[in-house]
PDB file of N, CA and C in Angstrom:
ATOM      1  N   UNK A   1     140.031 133.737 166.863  1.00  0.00           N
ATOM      2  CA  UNK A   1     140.553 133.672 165.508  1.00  0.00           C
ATOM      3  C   UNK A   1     139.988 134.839 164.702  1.00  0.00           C
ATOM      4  N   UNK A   2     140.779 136.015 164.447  1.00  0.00           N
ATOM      5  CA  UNK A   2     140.203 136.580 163.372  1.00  0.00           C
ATOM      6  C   UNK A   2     140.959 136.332 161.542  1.00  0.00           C
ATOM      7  N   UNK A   3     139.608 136.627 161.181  1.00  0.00           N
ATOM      8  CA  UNK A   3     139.112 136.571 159.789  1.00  0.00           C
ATOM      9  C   UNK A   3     139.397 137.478 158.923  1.00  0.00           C
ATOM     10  N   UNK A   4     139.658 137.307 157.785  1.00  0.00           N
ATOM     11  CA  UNK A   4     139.257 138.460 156.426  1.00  0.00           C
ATOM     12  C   UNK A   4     138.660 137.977 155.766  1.00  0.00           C
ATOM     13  N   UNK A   5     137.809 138.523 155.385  1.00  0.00           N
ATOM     14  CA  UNK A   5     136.538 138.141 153.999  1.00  0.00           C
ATOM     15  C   UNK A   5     137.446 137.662 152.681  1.00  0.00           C
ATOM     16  N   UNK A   6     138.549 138.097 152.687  1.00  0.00           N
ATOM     17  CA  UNK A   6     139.106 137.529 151.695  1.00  0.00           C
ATOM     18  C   UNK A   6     139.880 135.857 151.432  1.00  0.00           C
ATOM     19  N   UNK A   7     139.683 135.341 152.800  1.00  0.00           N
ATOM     20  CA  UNK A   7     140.489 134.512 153.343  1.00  0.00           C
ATOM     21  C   UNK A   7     138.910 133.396 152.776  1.00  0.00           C
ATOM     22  N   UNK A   8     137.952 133.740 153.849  1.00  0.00           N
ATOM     23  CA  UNK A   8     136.662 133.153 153.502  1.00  0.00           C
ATOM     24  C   UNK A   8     136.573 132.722 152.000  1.00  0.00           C
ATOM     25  N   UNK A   9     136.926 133.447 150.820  1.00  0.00           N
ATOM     26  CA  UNK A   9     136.551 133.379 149.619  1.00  0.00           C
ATOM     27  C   UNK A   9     136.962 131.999 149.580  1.00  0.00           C
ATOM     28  N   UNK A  10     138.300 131.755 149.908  1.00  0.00           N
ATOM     29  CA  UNK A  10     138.433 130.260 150.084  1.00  0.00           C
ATOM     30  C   UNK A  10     138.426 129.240 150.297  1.00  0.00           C
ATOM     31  N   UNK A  11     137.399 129.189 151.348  1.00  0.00           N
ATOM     32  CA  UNK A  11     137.220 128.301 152.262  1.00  0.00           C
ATOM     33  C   UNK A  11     136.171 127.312 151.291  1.00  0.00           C
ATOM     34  N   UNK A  12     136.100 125.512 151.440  1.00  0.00           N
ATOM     35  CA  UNK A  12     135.478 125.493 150.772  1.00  0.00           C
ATOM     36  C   UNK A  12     134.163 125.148 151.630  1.00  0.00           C
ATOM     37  N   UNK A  13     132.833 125.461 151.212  1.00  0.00           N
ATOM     38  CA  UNK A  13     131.328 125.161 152.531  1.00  0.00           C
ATOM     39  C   UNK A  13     130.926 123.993 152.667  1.00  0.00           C
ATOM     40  N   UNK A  14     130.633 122.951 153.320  1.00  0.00           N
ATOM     41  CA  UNK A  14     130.108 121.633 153.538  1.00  0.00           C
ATOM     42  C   UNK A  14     128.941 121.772 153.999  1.00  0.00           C
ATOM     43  N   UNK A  15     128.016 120.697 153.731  1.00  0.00           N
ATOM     44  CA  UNK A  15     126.776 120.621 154.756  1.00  0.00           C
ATOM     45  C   UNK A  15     127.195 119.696 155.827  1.00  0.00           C
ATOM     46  N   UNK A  16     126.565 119.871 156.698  1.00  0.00           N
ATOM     47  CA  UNK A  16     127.155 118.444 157.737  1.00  0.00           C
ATOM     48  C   UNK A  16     126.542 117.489 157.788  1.00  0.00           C
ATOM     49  N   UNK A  17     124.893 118.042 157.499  1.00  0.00           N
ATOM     50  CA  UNK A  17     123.813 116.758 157.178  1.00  0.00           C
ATOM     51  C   UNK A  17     124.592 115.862 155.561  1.00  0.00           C
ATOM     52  N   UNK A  18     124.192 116.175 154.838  1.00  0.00           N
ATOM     53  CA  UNK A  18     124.328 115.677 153.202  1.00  0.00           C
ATOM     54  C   UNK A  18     125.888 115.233 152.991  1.00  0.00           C
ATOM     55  N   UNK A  19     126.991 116.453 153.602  1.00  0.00           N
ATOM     56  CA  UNK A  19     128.098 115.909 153.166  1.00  0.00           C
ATOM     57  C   UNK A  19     128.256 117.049 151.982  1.00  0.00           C
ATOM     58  N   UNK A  20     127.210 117.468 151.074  1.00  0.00           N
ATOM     59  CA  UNK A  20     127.433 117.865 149.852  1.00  0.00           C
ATOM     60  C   UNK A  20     128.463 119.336 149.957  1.00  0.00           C
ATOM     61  N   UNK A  21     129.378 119.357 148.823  1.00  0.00           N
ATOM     62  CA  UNK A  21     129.655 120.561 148.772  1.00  0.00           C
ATOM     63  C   UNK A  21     129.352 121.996 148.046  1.00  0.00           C
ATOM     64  N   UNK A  22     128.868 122.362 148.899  1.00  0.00           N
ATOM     65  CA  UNK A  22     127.805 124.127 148.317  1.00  0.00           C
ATOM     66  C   UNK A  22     129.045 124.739 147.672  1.00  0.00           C
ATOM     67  N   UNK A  23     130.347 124.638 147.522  1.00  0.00           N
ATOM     68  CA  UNK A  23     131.513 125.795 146.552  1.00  0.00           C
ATOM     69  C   UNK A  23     131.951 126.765 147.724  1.00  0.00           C
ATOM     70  N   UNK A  24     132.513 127.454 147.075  1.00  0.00           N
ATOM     71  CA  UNK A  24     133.378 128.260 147.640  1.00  0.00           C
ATOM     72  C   UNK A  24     132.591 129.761 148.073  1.00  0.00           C
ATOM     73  N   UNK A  25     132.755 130.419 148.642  1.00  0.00           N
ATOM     74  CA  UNK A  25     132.187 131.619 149.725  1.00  0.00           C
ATOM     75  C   UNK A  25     132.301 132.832 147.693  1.00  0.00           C
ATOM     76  N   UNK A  26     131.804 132.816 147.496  1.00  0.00           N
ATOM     77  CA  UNK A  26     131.589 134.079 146.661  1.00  0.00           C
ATOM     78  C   UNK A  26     131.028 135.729 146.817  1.00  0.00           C
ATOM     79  N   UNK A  27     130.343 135.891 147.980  1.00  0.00           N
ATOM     80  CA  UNK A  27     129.796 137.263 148.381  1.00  0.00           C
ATOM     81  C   UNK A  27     129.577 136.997 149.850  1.00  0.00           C
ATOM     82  N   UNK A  28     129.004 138.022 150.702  1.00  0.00           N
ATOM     83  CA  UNK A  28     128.622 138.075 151.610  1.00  0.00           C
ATOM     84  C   UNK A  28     127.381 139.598 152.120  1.00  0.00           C
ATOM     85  N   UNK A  29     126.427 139.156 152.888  1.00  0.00           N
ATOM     86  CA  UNK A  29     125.489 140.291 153.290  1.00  0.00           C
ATOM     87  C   UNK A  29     126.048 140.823 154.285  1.00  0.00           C
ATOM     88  N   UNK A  30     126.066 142.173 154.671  1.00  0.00           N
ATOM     89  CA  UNK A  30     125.985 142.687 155.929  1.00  0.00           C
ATOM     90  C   UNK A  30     124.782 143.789 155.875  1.00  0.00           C
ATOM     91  N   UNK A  31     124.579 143.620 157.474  1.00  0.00           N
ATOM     92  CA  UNK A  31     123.975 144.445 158.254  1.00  0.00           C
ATOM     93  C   UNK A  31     124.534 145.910 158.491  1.00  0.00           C
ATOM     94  N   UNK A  32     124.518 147.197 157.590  1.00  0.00           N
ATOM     95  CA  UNK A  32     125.679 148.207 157.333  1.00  0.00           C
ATOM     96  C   UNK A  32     125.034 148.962 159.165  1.00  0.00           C
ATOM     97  N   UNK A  33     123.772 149.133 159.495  1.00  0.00           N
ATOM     98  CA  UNK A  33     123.251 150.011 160.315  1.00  0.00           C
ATOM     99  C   UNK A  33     123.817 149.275 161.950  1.00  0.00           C
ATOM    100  N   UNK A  34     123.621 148.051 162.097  1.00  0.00           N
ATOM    101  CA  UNK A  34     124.294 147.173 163.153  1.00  0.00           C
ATOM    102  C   UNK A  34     126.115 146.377 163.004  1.00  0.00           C
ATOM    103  N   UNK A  35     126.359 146.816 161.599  1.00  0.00           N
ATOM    104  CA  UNK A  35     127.739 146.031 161.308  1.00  0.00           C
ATOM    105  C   UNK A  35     127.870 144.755 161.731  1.00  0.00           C
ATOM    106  N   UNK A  36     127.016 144.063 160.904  1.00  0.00           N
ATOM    107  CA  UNK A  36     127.094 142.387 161.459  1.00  0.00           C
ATOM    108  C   UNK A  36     127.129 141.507 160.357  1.00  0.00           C
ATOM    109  N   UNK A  37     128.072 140.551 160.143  1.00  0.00           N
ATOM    110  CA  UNK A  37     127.309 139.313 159.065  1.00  0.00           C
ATOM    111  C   UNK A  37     126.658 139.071 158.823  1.00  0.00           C
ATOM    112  N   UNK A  38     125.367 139.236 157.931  1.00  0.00           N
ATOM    113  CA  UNK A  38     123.924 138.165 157.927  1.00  0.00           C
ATOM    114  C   UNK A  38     123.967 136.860 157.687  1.00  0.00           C
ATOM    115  N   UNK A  39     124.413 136.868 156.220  1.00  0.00           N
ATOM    116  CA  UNK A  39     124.222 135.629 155.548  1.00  0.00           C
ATOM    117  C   UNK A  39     125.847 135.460 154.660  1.00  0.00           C
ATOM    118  N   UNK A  40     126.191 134.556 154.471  1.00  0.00           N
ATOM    119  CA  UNK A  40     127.155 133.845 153.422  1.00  0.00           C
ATOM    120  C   UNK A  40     126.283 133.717 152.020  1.00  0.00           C
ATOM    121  N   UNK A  41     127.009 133.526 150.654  1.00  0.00           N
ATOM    122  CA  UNK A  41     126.383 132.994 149.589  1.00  0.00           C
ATOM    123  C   UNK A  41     127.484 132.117 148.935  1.00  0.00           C
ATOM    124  N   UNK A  42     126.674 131.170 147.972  1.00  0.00           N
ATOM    125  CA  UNK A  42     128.054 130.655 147.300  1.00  0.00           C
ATOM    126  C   UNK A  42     127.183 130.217 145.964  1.00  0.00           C
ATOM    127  N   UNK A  43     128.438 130.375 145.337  1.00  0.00           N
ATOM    128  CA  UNK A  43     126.952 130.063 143.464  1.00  0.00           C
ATOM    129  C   UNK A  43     126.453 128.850 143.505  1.00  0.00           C
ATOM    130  N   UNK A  44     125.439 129.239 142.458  1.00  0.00           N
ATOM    131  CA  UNK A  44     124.896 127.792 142.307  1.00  0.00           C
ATOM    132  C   UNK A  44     125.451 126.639 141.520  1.00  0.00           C
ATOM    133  N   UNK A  45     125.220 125.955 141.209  1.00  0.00           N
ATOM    134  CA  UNK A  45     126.200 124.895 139.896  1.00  0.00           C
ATOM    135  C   UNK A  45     126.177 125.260 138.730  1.00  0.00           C
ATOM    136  N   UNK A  46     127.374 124.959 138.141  1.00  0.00           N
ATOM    137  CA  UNK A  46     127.016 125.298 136.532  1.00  0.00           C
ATOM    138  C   UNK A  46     126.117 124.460 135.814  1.00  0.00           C
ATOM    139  N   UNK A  47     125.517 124.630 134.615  1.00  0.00           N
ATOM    140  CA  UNK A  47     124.860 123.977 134.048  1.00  0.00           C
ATOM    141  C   UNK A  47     125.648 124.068 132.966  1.00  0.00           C
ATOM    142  N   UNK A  48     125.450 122.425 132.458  1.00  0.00           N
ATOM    143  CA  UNK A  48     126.432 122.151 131.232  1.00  0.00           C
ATOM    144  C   UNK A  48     127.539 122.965 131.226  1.00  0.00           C
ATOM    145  N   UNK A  49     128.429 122.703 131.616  1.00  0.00           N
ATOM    146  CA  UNK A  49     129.828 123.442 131.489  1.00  0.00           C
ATOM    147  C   UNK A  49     129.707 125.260 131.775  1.00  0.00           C
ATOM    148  N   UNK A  50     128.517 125.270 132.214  1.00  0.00           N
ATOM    149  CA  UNK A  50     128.263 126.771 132.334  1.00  0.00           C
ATOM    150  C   UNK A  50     127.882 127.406 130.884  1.00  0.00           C
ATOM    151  N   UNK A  51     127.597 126.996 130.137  1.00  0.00           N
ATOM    152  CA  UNK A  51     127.332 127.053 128.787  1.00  0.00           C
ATOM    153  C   UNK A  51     125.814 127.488 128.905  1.00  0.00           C
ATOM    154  N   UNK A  52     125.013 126.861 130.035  1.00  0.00           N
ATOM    155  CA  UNK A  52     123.218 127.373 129.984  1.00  0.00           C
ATOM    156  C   UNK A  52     123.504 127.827 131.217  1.00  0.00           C
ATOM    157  N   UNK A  53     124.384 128.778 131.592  1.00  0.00           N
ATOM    158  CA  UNK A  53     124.219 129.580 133.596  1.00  0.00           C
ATOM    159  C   UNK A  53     124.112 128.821 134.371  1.00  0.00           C
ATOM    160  N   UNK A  54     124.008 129.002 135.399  1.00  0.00           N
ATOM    161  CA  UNK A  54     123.890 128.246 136.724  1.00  0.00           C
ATOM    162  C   UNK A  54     122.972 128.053 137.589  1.00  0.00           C
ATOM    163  N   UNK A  55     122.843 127.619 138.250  1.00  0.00           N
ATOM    164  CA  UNK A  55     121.306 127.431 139.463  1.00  0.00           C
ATOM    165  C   UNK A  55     121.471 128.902 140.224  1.00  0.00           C
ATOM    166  N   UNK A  56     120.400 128.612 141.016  1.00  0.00           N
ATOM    167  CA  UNK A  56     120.338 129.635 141.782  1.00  0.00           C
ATOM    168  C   UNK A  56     121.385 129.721 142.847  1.00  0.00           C
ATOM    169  N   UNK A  57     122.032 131.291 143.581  1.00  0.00           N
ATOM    170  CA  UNK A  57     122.944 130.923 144.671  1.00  0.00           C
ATOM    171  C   UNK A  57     122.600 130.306 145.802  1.00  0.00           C
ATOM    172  N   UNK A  58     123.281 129.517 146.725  1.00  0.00           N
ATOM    173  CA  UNK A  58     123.004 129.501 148.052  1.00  0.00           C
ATOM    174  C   UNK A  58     122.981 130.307 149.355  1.00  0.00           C
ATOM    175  N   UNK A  59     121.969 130.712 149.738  1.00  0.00           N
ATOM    176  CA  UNK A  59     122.129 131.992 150.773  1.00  0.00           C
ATOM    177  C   UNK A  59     122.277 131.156 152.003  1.00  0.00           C
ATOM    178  N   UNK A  60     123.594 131.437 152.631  1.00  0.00           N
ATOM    179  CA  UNK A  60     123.588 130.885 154.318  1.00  0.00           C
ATOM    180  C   UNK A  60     123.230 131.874 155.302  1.00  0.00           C
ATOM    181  N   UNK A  61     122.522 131.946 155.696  1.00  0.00           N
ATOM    182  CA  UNK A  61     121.897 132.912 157.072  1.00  0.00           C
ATOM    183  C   UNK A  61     123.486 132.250 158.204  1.00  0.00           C
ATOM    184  N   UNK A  62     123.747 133.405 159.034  1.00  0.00           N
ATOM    185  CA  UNK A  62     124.591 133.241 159.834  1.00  0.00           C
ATOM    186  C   UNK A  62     124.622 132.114 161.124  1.00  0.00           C
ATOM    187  N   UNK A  63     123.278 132.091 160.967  1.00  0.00           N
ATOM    188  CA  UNK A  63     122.479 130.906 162.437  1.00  0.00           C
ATOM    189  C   UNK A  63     123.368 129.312 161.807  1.00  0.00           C
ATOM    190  N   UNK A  64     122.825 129.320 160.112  1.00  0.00           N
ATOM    191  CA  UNK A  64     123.577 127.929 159.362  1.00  0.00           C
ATOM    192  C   UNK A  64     125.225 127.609 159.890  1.00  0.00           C
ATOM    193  N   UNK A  65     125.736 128.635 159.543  1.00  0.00           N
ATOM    194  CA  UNK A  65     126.915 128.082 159.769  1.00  0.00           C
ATOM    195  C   UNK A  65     127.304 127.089 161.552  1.00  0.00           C
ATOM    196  N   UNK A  66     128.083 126.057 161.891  1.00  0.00           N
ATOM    197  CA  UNK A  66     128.416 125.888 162.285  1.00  0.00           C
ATOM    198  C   UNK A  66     130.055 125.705 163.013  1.00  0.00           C
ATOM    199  N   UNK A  67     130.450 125.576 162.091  1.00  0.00           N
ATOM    200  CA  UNK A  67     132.178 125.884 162.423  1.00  0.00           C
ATOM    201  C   UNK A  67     133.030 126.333 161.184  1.00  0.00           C
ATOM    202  N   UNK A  68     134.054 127.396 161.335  1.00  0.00           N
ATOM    203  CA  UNK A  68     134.725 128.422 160.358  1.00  0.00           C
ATOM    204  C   UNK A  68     135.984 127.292 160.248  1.00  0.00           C
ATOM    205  N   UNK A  69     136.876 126.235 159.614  1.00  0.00           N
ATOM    206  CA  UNK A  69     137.596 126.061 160.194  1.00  0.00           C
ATOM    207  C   UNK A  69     139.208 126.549 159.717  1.00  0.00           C
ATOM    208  N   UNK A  70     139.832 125.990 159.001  1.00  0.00           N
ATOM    209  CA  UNK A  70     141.400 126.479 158.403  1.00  0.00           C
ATOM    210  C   UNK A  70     140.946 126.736 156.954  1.00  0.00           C
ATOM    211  N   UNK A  71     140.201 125.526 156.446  1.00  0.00           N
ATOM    212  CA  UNK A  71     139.882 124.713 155.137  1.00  0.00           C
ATOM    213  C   UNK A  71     138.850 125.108 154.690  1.00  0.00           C
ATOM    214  N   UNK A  72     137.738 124.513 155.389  1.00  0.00           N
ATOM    215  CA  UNK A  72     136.148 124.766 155.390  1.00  0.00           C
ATOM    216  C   UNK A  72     135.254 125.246 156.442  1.00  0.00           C
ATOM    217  N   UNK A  73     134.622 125.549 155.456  1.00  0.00           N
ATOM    218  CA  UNK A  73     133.171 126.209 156.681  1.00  0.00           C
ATOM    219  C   UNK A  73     132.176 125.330 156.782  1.00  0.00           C
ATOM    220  N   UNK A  74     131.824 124.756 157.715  1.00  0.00           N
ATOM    221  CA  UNK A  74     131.144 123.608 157.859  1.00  0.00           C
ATOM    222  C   UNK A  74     129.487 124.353 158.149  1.00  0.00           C
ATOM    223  N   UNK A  75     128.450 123.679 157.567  1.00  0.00           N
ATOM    224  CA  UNK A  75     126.794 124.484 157.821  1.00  0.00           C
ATOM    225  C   UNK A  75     125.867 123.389 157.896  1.00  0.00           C
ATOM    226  N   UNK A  76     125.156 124.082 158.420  1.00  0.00           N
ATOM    227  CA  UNK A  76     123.814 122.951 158.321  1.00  0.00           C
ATOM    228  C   UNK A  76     122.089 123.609 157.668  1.00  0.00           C
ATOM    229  N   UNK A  77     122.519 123.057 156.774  1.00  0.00           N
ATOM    230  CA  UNK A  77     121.340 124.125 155.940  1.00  0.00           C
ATOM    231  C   UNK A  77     119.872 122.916 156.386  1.00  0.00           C
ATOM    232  N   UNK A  78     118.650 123.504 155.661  1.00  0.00           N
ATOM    233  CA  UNK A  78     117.544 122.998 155.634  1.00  0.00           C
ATOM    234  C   UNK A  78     117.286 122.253 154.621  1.00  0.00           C
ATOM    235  N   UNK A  79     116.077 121.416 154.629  1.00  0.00           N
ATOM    236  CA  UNK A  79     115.674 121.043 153.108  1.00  0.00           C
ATOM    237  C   UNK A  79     115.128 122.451 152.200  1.00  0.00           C
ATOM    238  N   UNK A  80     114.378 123.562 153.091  1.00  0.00           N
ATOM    239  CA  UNK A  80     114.261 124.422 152.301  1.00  0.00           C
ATOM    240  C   UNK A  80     114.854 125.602 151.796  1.00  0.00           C
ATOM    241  N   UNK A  81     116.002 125.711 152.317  1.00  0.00           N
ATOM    242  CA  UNK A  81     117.366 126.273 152.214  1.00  0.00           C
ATOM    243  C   UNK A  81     117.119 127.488 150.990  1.00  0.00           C
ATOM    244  N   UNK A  82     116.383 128.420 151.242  1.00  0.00           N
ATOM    245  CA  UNK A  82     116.708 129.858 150.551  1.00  0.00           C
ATOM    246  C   UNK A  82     117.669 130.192 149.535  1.00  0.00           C
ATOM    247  N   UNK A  83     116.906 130.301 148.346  1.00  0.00           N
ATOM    248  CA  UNK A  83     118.278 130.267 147.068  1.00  0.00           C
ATOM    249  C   UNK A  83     117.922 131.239 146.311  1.00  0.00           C
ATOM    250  N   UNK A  84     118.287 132.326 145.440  1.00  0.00           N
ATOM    251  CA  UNK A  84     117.966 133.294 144.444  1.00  0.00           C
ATOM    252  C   UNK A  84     119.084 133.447 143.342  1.00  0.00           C
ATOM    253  N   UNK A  85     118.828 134.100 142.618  1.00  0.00           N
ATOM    254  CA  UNK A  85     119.595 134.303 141.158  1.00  0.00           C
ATOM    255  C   UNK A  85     120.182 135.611 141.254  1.00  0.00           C
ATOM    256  N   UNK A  86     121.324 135.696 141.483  1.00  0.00           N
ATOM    257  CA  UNK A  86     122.127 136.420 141.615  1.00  0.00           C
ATOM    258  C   UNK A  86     122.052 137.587 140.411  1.00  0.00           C
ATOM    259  N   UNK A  87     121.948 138.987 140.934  1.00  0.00           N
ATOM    260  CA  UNK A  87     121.290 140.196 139.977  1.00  0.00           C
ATOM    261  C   UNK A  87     123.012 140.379 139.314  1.00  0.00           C
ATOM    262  N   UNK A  88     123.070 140.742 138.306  1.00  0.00           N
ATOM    263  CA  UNK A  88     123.429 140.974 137.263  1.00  0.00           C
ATOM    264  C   UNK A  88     123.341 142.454 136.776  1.00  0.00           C
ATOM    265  N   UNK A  89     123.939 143.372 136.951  1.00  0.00           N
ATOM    266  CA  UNK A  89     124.059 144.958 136.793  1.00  0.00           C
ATOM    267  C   UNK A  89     124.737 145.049 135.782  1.00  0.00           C
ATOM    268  N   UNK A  90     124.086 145.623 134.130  1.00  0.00           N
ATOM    269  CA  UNK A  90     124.689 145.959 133.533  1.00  0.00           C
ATOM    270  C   UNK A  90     125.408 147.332 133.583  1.00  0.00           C
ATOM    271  N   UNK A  91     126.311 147.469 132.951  1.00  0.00           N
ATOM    272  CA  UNK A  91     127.259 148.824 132.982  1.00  0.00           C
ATOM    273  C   UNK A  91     126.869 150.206 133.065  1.00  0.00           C
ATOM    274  N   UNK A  92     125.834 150.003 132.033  1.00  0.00           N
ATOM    275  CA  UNK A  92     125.089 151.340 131.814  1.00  0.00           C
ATOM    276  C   UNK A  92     124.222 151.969 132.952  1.00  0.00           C
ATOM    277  N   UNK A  93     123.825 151.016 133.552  1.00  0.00           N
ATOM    278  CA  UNK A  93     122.909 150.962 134.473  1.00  0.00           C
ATOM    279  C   UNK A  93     123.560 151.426 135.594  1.00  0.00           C
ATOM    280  N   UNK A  94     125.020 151.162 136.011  1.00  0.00           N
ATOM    281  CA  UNK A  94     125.585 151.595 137.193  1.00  0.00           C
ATOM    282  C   UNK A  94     126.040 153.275 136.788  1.00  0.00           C
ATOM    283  N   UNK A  95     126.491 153.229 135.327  1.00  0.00           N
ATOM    284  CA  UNK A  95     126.874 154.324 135.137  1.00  0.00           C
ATOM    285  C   UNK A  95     125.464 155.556 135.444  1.00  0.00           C
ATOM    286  N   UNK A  96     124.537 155.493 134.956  1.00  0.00           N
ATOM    287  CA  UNK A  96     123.042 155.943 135.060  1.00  0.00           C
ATOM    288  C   UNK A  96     122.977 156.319 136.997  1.00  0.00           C
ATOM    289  N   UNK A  97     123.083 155.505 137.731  1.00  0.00           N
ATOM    290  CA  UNK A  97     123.130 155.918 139.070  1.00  0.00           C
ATOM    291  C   UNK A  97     124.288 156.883 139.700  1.00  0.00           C
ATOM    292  N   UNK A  98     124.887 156.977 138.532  1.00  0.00           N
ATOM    293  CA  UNK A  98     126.112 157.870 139.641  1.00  0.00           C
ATOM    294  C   UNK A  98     126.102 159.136 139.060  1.00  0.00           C
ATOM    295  N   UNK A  99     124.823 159.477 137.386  1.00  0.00           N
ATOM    296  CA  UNK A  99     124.686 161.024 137.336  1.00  0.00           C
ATOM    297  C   UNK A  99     123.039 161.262 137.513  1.00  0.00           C
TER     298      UNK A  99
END
């Protein structure tokens, strides 16, 4: 079965332990020097209507996942399951790197 990353965006992620649903595929890591998948991410929850931001994202290491399927991506995360706050690049700042 091949894939497009764009297809993924849709998929929605399950745990298989919990049941819970982690959201929808929002980014992805690669490995640019080996060209490989690392990890999946998917945001964290909103807080209050998204009104106070959100939790931290969920990072899936590639080992997590267990099955890609039509619908969902099914994973099996940990209790300590690796999460960070997604960086935020203001404008200026990108503009600043490209002179």
């Amino acid at each position: 079965m091949i894939s497009y990353f764009s297809e993924l965006r849709y998929k929605e992620v399950i745990d298989i332990h919990t049941g819970k649903r982690l959201g929808y595929v929002c980014d992805a890591e690669f490995d640019e020097t080996e060209g490989r998948l690392i990890s999946l991410i998917t945001p964290g929850k909103a807080k209050f209507f998204g009104l106070f931001g959100r939790e931290d994202d969920y990072i899936l290491p590639w080992k997590c996942i267990v099955r890609i399927g039509g619908d969902i991506i099914l994973v099996e995360t940990e209790a300590d399951q690796p999460r960070r706050r997604r960086k935020k690049e203001k404008i200026f700042d990108k503009m600043a790197k490209n002179y």
